[in-house]
Protein backbone atom coordinates (compact mmCIF):
# COMPACT_ATOMS: atom_id res chain seq x y z
CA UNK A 1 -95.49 -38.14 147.42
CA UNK A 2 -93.24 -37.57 144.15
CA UNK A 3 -91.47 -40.79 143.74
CA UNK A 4 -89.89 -40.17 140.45
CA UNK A 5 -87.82 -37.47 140.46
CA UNK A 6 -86.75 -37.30 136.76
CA UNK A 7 -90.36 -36.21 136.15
CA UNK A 8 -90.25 -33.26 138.47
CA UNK A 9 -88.99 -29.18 136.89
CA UNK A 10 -85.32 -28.14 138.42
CA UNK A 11 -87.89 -26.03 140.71
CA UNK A 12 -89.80 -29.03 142.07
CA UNK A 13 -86.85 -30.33 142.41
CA UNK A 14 -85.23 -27.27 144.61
CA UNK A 15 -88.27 -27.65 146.57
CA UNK A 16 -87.81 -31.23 147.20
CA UNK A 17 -84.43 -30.99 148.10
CA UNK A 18 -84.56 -27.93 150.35
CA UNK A 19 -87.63 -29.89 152.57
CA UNK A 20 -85.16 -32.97 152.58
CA UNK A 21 -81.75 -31.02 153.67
CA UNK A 22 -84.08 -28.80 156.44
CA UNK A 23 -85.71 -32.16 157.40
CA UNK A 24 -81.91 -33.62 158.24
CA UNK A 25 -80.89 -30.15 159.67
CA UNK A 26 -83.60 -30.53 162.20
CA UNK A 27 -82.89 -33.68 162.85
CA UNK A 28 -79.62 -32.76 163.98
CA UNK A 29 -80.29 -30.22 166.06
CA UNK A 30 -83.76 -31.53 167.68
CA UNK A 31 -83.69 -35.02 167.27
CA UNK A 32 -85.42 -37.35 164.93
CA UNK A 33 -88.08 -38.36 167.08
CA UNK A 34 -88.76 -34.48 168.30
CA UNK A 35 -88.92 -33.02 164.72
CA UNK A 36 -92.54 -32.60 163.41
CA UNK A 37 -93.36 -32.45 159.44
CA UNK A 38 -94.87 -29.14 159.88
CA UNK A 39 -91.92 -28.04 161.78
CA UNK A 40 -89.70 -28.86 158.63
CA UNK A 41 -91.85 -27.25 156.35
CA UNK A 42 -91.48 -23.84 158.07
CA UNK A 43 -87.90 -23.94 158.63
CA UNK A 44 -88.02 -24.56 155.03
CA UNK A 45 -90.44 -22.07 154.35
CA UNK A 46 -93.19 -23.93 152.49
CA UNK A 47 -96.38 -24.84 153.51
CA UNK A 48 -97.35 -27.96 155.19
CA UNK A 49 -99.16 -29.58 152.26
CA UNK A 50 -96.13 -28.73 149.17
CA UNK A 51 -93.97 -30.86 152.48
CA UNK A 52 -96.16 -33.50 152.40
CA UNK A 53 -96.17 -33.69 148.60
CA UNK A 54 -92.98 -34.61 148.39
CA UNK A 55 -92.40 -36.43 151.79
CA UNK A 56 -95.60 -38.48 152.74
CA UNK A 57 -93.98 -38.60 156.41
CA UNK A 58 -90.87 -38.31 158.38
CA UNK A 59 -89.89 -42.05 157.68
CA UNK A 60 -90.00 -41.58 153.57
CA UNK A 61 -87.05 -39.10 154.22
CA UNK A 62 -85.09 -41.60 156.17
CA UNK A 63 -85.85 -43.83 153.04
CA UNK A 64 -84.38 -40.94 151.02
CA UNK A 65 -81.59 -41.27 153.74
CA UNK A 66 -81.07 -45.44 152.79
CA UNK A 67 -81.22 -44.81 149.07
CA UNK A 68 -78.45 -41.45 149.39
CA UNK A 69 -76.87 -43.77 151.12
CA UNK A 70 -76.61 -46.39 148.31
CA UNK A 71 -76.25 -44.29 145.72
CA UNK A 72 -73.18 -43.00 147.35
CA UNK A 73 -71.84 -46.64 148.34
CA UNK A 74 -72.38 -47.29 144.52
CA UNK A 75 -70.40 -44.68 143.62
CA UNK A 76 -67.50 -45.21 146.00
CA UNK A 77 -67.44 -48.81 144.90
CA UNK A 78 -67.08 -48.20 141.19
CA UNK A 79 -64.21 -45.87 141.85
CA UNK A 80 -62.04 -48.48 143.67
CA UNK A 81 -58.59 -49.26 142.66
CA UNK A 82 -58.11 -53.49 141.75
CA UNK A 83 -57.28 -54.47 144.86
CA UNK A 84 -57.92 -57.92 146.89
CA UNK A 85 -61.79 -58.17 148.08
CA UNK A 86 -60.73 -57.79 151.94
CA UNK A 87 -59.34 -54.52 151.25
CA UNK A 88 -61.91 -53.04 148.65
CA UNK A 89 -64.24 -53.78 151.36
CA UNK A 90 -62.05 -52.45 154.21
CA UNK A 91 -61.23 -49.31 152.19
CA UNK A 92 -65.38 -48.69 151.22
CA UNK A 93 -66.14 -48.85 154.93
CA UNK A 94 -63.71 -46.47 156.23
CA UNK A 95 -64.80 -44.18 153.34
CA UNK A 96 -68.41 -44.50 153.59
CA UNK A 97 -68.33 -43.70 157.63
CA UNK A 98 -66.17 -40.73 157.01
CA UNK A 99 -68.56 -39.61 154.76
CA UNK A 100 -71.37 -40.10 156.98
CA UNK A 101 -69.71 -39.37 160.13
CA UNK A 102 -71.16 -35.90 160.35
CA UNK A 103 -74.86 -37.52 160.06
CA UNK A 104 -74.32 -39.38 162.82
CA UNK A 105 -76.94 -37.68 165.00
CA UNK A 106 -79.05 -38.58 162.53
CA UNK A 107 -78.48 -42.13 162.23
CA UNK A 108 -78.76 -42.89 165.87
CA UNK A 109 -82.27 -41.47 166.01
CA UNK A 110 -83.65 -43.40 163.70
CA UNK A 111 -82.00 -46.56 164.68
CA UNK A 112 -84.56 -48.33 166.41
CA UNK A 113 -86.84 -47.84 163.68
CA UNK A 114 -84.13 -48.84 161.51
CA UNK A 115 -84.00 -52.37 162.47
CA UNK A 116 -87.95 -52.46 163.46
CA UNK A 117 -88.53 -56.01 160.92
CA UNK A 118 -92.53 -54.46 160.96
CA UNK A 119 -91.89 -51.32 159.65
CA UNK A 120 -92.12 -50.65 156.21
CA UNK A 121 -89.47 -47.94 156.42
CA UNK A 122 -86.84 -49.95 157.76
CA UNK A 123 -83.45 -51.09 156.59
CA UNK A 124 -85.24 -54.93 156.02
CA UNK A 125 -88.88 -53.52 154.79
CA UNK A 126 -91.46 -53.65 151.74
CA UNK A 127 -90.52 -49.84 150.66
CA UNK A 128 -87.01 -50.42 151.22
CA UNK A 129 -86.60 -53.96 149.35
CA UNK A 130 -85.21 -52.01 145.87
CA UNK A 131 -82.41 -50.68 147.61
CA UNK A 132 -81.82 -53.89 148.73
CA UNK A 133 -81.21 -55.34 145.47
CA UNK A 134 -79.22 -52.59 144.13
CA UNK A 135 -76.91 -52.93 147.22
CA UNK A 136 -76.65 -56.42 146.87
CA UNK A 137 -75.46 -55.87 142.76
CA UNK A 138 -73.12 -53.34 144.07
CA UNK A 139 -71.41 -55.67 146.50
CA UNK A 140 -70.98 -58.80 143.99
CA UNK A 141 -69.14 -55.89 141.24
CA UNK A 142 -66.98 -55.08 144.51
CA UNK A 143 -66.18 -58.91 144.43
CA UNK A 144 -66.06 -59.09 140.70
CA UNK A 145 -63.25 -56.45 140.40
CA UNK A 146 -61.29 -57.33 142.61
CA UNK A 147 -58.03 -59.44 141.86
CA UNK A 148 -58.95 -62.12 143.70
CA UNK A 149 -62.36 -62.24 142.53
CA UNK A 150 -63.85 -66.72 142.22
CA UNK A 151 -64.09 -67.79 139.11
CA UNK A 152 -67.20 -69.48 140.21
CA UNK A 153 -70.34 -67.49 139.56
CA UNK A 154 -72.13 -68.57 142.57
CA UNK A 155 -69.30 -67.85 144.89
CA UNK A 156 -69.21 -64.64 143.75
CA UNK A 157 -72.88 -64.20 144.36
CA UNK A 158 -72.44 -65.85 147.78
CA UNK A 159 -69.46 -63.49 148.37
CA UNK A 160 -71.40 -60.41 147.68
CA UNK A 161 -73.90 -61.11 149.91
CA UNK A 162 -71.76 -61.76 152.83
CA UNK A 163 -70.49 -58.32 152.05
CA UNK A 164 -73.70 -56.20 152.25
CA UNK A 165 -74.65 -57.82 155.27
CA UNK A 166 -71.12 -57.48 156.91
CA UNK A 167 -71.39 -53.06 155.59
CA UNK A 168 -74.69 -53.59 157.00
CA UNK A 169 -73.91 -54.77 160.47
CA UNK A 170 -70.77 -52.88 160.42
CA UNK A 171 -72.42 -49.36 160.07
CA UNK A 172 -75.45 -50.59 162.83
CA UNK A 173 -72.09 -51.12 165.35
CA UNK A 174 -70.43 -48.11 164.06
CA UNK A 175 -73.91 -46.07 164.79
CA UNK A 176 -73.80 -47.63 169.27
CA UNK A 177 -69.71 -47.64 169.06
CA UNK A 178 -68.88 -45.14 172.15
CA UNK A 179 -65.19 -45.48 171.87
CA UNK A 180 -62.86 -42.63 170.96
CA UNK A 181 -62.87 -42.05 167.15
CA UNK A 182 -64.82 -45.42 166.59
CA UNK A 183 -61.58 -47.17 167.63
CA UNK A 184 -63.50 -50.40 168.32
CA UNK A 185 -65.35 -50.24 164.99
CA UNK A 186 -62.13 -50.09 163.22
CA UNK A 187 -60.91 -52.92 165.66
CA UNK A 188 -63.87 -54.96 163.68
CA UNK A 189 -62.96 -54.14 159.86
CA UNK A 190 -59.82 -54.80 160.75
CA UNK A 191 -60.74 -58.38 161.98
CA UNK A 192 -63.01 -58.44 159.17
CA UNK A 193 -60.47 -57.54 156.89
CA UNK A 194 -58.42 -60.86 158.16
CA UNK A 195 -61.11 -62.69 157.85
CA UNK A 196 -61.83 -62.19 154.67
CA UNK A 197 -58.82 -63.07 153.69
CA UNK A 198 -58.77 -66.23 155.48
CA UNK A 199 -61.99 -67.10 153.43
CA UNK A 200 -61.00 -65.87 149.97
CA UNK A 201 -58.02 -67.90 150.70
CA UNK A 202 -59.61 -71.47 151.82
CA UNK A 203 -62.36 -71.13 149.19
CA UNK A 204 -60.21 -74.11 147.57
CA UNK A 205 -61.68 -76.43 150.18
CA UNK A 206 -65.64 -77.54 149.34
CA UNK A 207 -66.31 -77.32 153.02
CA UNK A 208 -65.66 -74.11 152.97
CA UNK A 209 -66.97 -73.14 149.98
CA UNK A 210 -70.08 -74.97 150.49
CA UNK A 211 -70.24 -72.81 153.79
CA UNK A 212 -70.00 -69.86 152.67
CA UNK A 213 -72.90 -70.52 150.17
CA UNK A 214 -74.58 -71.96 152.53
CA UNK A 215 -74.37 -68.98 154.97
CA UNK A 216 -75.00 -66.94 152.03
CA UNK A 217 -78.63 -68.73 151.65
CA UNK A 218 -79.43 -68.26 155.12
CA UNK A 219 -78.63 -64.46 155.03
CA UNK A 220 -80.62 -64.18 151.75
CA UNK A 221 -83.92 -65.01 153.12
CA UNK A 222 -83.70 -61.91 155.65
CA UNK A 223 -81.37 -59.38 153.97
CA UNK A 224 -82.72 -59.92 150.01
CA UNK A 225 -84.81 -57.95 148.28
């Protein structure tokens, strides 16, 4: 498989891209677990080996999914207005499941190997571990620019953490949420969003500053890169 794409011509690069979008197409339509990799390379008109080239299996394009994913969040993120951190985060959520809310098919079939902690490919695996890190950077700059950002360094690492693995959990609940326009998912950022502020607000106190590290530390050894 081509891991660097910068290396690839603008054809390879077609190529690459038109296996990926058929891949999620099919997805859609069939279902992740009934879509075969020589199925996506005919729909996309290629032949099985050029499909593997590029995508060793049907798991290294949901790890193309993850890293879209990021590179999207990242994006979002650095185009926030200055705002307080609870509603940064609150307003990246609601735009990032907008975004994705058309994927959702997608996203619920490969959910259970998603959160599989012995698969490579998941959300917490080896091949998945620099998207981790990037996420984690991305969430301590949405802490960083906010107006009520700590002036202590490691609260602001702590803080960031506790973000990625709140957008984490938050998009696993959005992906089983049954309720009518994900009215119970939005029940949770909004509680979130309170919360937050209750936090930001009583970081004053060591106790609960040196809980919030704390839970930061804990998180770290499962979520980190």
């Amino acid at each position: 498989m081509t891991n660097d794409q910068s290396t690839l011509t603008p054809k390879a690069q077609e190529t690459r891209q038109r296996i990926f979008d058929t891949a999620v197409k099919l997805f859609m339509e069939k279902g992740y677990e009934a879509t075969t990799m020589r199925e996506i390379a005919a729909e996309a008109e290629c032949s099985l080996g050029l499909a593997y080239r590029y995508f060793e299996s049907k798991e290294v394009v949901v790890i193309e999914l993850y890293r879209q994913l990021a590179s999207n969040t990242k994006d979002r993120i650095a185009a926030l207005p200055e705002a307080p951190i609870a509603e940064r985060f609150y307003q990246i959520m609601t735009e990032v499941m907008q975004a994705i809310t058309p994927f959702r098919p997608v996203w619920q079939g490969i959910f259970g190997g998603a959160l599989n902690p012995n698969s490579p490919y998941g959300v917490l695996g080896e091949r998945t571990a620099d998207i981790r890190r990037e996420m984690k950077e991305v969430f301590m700059r949405l802490v960083t620019e906010a107006n009520d950002a700590p002036k202590k360094p490691e609260q602001v690492t702590a803080m960031g953490m506790l973000l990625y693995v709140a957008y984490l959990m938050t998009l696993l609940f959005w992906i089983s949420d049954r309720s009518p326009a994900y009215k119970t998912t939005y029940q949770l950022l909004d509680f979130s969003r309170d919360t937050l502020n209750l936090i930001r607000g009583s970081l004053i106190l060591p106790p609960v500053a040196k809980g919030m590290m704390r839970l930061a530390g804990i998180l770290e050894q499962v979520f980190g890169g």
